[in-house]
C-alpha atoms as a PDB file:
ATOM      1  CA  UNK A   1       0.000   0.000   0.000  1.00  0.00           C
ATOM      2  CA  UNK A   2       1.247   3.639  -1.144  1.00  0.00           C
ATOM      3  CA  UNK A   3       1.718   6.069   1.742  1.00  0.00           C
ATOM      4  CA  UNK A   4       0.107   8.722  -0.340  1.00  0.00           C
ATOM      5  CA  UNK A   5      -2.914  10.489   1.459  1.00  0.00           C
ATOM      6  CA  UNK A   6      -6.249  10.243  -0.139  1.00  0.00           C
ATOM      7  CA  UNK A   7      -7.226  13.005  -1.814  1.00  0.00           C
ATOM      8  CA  UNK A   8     -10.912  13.660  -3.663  1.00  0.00           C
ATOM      9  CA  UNK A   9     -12.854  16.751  -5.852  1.00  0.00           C
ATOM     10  CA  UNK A  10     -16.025  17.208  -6.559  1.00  0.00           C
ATOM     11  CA  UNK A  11     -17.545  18.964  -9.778  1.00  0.00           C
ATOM     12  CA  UNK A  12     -20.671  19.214 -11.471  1.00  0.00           C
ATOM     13  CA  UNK A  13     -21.235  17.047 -14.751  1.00  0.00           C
ATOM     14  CA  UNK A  14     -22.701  18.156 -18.048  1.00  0.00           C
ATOM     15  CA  UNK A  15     -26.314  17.095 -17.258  1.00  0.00           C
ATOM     16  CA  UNK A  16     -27.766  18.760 -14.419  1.00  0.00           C
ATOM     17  CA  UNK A  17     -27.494  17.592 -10.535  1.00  0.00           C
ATOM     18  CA  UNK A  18     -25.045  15.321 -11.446  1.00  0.00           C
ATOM     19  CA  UNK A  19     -22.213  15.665  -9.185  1.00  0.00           C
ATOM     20  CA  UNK A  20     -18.871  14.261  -9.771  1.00  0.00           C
ATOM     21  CA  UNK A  21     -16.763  12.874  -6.976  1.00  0.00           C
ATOM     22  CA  UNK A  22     -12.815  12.043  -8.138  1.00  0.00           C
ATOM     23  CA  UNK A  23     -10.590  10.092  -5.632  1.00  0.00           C
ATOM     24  CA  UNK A  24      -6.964   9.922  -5.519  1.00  0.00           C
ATOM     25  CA  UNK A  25      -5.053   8.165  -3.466  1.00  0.00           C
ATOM     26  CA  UNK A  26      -5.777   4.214  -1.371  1.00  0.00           C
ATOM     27  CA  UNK A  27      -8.986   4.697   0.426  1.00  0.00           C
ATOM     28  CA  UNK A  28      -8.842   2.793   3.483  1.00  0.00           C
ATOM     29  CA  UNK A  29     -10.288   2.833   7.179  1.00  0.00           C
ATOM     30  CA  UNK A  30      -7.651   5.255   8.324  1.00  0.00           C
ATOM     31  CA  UNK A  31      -9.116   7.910   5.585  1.00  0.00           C
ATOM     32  CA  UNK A  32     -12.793   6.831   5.064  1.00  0.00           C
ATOM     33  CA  UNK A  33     -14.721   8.783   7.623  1.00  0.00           C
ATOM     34  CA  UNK A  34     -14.324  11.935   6.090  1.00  0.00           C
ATOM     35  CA  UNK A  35     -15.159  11.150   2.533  1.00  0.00           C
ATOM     36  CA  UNK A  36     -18.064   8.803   3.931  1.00  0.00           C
ATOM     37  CA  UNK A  37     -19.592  12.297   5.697  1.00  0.00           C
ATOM     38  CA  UNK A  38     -19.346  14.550   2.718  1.00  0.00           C
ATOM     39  CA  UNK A  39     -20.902  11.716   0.409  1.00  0.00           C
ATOM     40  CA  UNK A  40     -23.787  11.465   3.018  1.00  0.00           C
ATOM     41  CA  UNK A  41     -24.580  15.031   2.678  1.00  0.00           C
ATOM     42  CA  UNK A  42     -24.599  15.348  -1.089  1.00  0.00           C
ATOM     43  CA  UNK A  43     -28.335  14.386  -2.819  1.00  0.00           C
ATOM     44  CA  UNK A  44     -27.742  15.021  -6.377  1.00  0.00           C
ATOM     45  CA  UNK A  45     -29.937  13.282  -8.588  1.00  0.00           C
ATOM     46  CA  UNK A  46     -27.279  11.655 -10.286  1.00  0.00           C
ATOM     47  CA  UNK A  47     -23.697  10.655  -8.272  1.00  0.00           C
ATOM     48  CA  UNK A  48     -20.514   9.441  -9.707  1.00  0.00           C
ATOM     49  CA  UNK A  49     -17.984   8.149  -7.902  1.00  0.00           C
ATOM     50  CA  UNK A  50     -14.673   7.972  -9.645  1.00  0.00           C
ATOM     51  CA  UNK A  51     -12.377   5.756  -8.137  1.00  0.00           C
ATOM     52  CA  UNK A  52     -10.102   5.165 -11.567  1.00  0.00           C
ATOM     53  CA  UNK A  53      -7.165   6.829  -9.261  1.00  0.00           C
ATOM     54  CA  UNK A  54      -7.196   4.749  -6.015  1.00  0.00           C
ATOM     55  CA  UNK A  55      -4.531   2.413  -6.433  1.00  0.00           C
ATOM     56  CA  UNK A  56      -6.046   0.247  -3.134  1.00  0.00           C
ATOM     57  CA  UNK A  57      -9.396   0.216  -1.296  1.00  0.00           C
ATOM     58  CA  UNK A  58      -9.629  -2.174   2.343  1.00  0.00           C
ATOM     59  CA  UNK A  59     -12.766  -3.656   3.222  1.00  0.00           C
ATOM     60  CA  UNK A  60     -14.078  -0.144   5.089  1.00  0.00           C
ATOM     61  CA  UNK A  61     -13.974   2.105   2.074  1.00  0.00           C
ATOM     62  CA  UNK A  62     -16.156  -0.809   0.187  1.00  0.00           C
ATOM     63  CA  UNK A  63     -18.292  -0.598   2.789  1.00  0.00           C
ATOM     64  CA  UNK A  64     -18.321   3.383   2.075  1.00  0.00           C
ATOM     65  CA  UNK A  65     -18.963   2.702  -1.667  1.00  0.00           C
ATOM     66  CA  UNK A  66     -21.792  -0.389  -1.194  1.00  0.00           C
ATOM     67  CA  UNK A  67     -24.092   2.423   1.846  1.00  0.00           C
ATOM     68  CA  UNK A  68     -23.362   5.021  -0.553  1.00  0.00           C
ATOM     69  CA  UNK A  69     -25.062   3.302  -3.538  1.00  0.00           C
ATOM     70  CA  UNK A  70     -27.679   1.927  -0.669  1.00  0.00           C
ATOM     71  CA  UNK A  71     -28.957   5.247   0.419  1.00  0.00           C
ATOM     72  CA  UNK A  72     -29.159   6.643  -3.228  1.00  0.00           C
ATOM     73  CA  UNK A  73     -31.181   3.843  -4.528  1.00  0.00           C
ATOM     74  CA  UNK A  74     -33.261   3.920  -1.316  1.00  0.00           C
ATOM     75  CA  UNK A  75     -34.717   7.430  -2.240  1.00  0.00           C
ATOM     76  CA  UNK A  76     -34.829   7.044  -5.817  1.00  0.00           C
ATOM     77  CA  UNK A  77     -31.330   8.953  -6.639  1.00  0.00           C
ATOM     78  CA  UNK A  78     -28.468   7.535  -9.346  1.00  0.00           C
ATOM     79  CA  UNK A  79     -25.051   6.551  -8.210  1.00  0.00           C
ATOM     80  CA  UNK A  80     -22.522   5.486 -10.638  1.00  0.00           C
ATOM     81  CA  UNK A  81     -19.149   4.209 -10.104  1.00  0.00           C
ATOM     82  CA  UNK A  82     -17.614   3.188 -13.880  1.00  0.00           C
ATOM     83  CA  UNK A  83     -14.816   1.384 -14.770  1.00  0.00           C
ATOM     84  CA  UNK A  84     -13.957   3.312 -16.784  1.00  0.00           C
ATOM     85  CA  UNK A  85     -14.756   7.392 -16.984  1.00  0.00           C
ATOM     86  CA  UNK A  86     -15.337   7.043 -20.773  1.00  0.00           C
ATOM     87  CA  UNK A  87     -18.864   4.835 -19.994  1.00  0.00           C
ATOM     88  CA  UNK A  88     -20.288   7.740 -18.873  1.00  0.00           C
ATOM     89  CA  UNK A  89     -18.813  10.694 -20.700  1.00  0.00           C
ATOM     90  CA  UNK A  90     -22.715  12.492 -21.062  1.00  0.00           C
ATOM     91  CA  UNK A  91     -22.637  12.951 -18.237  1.00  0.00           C
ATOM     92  CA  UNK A  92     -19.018  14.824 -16.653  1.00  0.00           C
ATOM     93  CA  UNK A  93     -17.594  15.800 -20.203  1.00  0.00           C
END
């Protein structure tokens, strides 16, 4: 594991409230609380997670990911988190 910090952006995408949430860095327990607040409090329509820059994620930052995508299909929202950032390119390009 890299002892780079975790970092993560947010911007809007093309279509609107759809938020875009970029994360760089390994995404583990020791980092997760944070990230797992701020996603809480965002309700855009449409979420993207964009993990294409986290070289490792532990158990608690899937855990993060799977209550994330929970909670948004729970009241009806999107949340996306592509393999690849060209699947979805209507909607952050």
């Amino acid at each position: 594991m890299s002892d780079r910090e975790l970092t993560y952006t947010t911007s809007a995408g093309v279509k609107q409230s759809t938020t875009i949430v970029t994360l760089d860095g390994p995404f583990t327990l020791a980092n997760m609380f944070k990230v797992q607040a701020d996603l809480r409090a965002m309700k855009p329509e449409c979420l993207i997670l964009d993990l294409m820059s986290v070289p490792y994620m532990d158990s608690a930052a899937l855990g993060v990911v799977m209550n994330t995508h929970v909670a948004a299909q729970g009241s009806g929202r999107n949340f996306l988190w592509p393999e690849s950032m060209t699947e979805f390119g209507p909607f952050w390009k």
